[in-house]
Protein backbone atom coordinates (compact mmCIF):
# COMPACT_ATOMS: atom_id res chain seq x y z
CA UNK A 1 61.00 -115.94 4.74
CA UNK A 2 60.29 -113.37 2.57
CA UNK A 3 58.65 -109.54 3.32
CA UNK A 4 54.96 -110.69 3.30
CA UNK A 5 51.70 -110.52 5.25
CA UNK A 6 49.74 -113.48 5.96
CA UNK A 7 45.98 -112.42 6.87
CA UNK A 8 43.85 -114.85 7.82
CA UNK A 9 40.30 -114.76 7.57
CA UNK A 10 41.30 -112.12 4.49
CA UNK A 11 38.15 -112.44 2.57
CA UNK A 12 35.98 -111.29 5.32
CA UNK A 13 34.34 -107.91 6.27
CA UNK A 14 37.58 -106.60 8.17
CA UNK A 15 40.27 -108.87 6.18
CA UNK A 16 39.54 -107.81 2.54
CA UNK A 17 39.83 -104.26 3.73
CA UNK A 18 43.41 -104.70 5.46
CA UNK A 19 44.40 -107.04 2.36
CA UNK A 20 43.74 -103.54 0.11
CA UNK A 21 45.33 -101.28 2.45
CA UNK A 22 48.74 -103.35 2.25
CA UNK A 23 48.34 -104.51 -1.36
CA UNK A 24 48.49 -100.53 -2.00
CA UNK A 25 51.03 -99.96 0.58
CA UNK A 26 53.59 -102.51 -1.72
CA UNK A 27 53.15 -105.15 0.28
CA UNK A 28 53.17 -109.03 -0.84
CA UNK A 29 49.51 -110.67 0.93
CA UNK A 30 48.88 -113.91 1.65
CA UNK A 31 45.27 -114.92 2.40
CA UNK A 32 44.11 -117.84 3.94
CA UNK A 33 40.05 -118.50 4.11
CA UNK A 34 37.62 -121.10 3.92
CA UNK A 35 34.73 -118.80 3.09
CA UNK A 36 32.12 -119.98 5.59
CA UNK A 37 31.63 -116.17 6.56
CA UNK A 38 33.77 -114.85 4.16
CA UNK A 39 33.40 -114.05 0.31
CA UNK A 40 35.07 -114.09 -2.59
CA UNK A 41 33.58 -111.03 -4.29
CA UNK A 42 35.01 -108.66 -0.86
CA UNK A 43 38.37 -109.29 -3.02
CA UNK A 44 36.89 -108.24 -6.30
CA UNK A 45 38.88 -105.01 -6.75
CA UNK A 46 42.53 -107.20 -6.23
CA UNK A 47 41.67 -110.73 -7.18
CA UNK A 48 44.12 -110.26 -9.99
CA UNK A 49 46.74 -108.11 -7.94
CA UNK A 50 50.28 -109.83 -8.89
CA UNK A 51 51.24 -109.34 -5.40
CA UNK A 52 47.81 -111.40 -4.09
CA UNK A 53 47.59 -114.92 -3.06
CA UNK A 54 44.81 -116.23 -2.06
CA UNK A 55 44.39 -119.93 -0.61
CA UNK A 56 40.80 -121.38 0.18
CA UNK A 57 41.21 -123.42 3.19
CA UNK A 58 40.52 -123.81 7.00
CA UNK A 59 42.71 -122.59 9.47
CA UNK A 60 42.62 -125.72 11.01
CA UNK A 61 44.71 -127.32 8.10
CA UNK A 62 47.90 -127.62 10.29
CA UNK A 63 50.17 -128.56 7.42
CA UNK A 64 49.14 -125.78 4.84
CA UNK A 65 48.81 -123.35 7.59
CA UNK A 66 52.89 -124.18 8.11
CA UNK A 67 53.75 -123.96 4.66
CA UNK A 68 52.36 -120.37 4.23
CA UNK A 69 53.58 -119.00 7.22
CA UNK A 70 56.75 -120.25 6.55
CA UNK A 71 56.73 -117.51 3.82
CA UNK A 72 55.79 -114.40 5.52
CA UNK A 73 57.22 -112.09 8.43
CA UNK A 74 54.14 -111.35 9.62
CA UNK A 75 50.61 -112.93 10.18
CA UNK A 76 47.23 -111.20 11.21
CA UNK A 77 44.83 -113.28 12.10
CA UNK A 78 41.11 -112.41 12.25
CA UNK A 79 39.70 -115.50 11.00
CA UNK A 80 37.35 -116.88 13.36
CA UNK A 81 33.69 -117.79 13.43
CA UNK A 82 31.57 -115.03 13.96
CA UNK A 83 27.92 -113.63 14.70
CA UNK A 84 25.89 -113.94 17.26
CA UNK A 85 23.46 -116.45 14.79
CA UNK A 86 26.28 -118.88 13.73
CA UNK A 87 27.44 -119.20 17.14
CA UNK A 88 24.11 -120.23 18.15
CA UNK A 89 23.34 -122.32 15.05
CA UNK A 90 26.77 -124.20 14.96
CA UNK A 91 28.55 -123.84 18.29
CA UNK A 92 30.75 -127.08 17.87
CA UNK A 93 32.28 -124.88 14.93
CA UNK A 94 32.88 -121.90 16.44
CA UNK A 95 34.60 -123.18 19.08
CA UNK A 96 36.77 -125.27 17.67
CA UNK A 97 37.64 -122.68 14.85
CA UNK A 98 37.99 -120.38 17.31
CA UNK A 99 40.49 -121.90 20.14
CA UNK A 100 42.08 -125.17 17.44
CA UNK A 101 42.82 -122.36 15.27
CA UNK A 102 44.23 -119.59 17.13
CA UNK A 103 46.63 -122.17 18.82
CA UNK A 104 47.79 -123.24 15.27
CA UNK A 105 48.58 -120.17 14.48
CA UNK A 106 50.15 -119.42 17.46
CA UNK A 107 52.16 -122.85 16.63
CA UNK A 108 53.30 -121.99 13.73
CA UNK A 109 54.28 -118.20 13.89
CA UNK A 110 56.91 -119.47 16.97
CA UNK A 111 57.73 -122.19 14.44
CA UNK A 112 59.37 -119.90 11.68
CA UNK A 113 59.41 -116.38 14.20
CA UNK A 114 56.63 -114.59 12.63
CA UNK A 115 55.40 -111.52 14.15
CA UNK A 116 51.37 -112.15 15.04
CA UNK A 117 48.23 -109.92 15.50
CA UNK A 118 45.79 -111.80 17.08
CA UNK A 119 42.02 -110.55 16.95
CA UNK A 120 39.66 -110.37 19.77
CA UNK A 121 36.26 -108.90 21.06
CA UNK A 122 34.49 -106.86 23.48
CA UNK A 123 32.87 -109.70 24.16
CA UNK A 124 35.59 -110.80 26.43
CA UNK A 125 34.42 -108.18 29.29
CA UNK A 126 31.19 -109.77 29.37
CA UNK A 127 28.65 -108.34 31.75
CA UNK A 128 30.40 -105.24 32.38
CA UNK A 129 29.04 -102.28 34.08
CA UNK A 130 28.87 -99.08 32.58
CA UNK A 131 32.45 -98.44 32.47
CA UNK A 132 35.32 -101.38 31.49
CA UNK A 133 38.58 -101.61 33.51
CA UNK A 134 40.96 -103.95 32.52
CA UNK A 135 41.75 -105.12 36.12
CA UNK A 136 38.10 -105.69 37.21
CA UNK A 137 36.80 -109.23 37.47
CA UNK A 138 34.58 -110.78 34.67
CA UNK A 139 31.61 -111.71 34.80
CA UNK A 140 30.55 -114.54 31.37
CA UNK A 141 26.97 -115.80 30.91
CA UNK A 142 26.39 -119.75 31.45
CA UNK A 143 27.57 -122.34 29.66
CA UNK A 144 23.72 -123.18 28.74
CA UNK A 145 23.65 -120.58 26.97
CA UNK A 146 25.57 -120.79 23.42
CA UNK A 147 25.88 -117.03 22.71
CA UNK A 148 28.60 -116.86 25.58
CA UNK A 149 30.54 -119.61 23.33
CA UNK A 150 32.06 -116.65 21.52
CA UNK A 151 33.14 -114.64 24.83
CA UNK A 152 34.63 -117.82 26.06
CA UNK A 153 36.68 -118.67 22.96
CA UNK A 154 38.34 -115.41 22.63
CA UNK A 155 39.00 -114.79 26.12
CA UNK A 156 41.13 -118.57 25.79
CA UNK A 157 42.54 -116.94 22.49
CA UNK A 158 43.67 -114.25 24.70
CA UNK A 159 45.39 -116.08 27.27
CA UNK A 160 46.87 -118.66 25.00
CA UNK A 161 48.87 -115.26 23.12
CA UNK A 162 49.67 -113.68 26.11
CA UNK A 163 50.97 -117.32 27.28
CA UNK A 164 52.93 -117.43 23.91
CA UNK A 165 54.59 -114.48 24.57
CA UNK A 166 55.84 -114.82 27.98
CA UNK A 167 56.85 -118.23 27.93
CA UNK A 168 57.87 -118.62 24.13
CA UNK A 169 58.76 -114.93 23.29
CA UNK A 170 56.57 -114.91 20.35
CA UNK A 171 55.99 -111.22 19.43
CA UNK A 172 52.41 -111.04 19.74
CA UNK A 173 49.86 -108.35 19.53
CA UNK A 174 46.32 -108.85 20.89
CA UNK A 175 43.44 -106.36 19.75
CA UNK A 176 40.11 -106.06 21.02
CA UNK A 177 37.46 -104.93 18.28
CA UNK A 178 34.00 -103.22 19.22
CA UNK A 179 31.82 -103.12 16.72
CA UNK A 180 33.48 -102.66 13.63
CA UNK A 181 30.91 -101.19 10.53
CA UNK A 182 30.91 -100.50 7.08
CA UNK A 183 31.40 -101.71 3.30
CA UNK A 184 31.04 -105.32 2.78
CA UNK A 185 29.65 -106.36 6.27
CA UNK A 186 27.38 -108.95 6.23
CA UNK A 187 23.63 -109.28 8.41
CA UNK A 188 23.83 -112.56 7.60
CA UNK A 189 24.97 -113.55 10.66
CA UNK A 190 22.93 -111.17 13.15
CA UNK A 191 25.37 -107.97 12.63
CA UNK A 192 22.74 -104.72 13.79
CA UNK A 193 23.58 -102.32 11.02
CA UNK A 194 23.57 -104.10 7.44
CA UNK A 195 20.00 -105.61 8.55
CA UNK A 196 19.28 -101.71 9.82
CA UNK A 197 20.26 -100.85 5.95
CA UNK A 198 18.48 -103.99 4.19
CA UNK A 199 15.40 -103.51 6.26
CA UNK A 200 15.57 -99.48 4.95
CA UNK A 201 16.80 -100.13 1.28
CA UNK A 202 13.69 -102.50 0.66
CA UNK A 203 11.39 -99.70 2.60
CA UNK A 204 10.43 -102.10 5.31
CA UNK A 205 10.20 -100.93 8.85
CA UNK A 206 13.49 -101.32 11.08
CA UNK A 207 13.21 -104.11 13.17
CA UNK A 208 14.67 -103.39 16.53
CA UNK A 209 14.55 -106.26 19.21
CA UNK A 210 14.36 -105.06 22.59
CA UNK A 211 13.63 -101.38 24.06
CA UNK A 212 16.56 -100.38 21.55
CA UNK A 213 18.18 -98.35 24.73
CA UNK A 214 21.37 -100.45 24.48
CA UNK A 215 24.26 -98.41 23.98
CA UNK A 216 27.16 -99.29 21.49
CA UNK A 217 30.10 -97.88 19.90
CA UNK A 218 30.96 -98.06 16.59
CA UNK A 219 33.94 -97.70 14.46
CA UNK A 220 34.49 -97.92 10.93
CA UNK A 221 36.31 -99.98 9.03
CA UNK A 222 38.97 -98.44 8.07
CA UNK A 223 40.14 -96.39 11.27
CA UNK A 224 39.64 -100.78 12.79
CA UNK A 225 42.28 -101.52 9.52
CA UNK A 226 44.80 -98.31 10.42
CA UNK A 227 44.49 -99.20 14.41
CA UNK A 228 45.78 -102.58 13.21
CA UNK A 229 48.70 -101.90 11.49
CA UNK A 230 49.56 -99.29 13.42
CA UNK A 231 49.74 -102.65 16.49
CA UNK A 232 51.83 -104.33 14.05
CA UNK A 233 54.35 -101.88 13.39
CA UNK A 234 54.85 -101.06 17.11
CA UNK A 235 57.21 -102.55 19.20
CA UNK A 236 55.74 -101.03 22.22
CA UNK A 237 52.44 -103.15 21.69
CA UNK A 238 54.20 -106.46 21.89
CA UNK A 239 52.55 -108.41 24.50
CA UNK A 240 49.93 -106.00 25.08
CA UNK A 241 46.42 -106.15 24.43
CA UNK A 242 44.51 -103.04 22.95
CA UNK A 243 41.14 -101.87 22.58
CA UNK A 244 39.96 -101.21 18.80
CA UNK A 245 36.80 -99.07 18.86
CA UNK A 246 35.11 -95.78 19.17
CA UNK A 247 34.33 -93.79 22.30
CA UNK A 248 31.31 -92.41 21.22
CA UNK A 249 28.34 -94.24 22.21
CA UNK A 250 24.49 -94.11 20.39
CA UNK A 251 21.03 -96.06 21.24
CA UNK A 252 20.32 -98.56 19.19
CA UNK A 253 17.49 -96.64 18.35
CA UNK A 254 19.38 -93.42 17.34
CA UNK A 255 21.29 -96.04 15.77
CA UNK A 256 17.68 -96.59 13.57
């Protein structure tokens, strides 16, 4: 096992950010992504880093998935399917990329002792009131409707780590990310501020569905990328899970 990082999901919005910060930090990156939210071009700037390698392929490729970890100390893993649209438009997907490969990874970090970040959501509180404790009860939407599919996933993502860790003694970091903004993020897949920006780029009036009252927090990318490593290179944070965000909430329509 050599001194390298694994990122999963490393040619998306959050994961070609991290895979700079540690190619510039020294570090040897592995990247494994199948591109079906991700892109080629967010790696642009290190395609040809020596220290790169990049494999195109599913998570859910059990075999390759061993292989590569077996070649790394440590593994973050923010691949998943994302978006409010995709999980709506292909829910068989997200679900099985989401809980099949979270508990491959989980498989195979235990399998050759790799350290693992494992990413969540804010999702996972679901209908919370206007303040989130961690000890309160949750409340998830029904299973009619596919846009809890995400909520549900992660929340069994969670609970699988955690499960990891206290049975298997996997040293396992969980972190919770709240809207996460900035370079590279796509509106492909319903995300509020890149279709805020396309909508005002192309001088069209910015669509905002609702009352735009809803409150959110948001946190650029690269405080999300040093909260990250920061998890990983704490021992304390073993077997914890963390909150990645902002405290500062806006309107969607100040947002606007």
């Amino acid at each position: 096992m050599s001194d390298a990082t694994l990122v999963t999901g490393g040619a998306g919005f959050i994961g070609s950010h991290l895979v700079e910060r540690l190619l510039a930090e020294g570090r040897e990156v592995y990247v494994v992504d199948d591109l079906s939210t991700g892109r080629l071009a967010n790696l642009d700037a290190v395609r040809k880093h020596p220290k790169l390698h990049l494999v195109v392929d599913s998570i859910l490729n059990w075999p390759m998935m061993n292989e590569v970890v077996s070649q790394v100390r440590e593994v973050i893993h923010l691949a998943a399917a994302v978006g409010v649209r995709k999980i709506i438009d292909e829910p068989v997907e997200t679900i099985t990329t989401n809980v099949r490969g979270t508990e491959i990874m989980l498989d195979v970090c235990h399998k050759h002792g790799s350290r693992l970040f494992v990413a969540s959501t804010s999702e996972v509180y679901g209908k919370a009131g206007d303040r989130l404790h961690e000890e309160h009860d949750r409340v998830l939407g029904s299973t009619s409707l596919r846009r809890w599919a995400y909520a549900c996933t992660k929340t069994l993502d969670e609970f699988l780590a955690l499960a990891y860790h206290d049975e298997k003694g996997l040293p396992v970091v969980i972190g919770r990310f709240f809207n996460t903004v900035g370079p590279r993020q796509s509106g492909k897949w319903g995300m509020v501020l890149p279709n805020f920006v396309f909508d005002a780029v192309r001088g069209q009036p910015i669509k905002i569905f609702g009352t735009g009252t809803q409150r959110r927090c948001f946190l650029h990318v690269h405080d999300a990328v040093d909260a990250v490593l920061r998890l990983m290179r704490s021992d304390d944070a073993v077997g914890r899970v963390f909150n990645i965000g902002n405290e500062r909430e806006v309107t969607i329509r100040e947002l606007a």
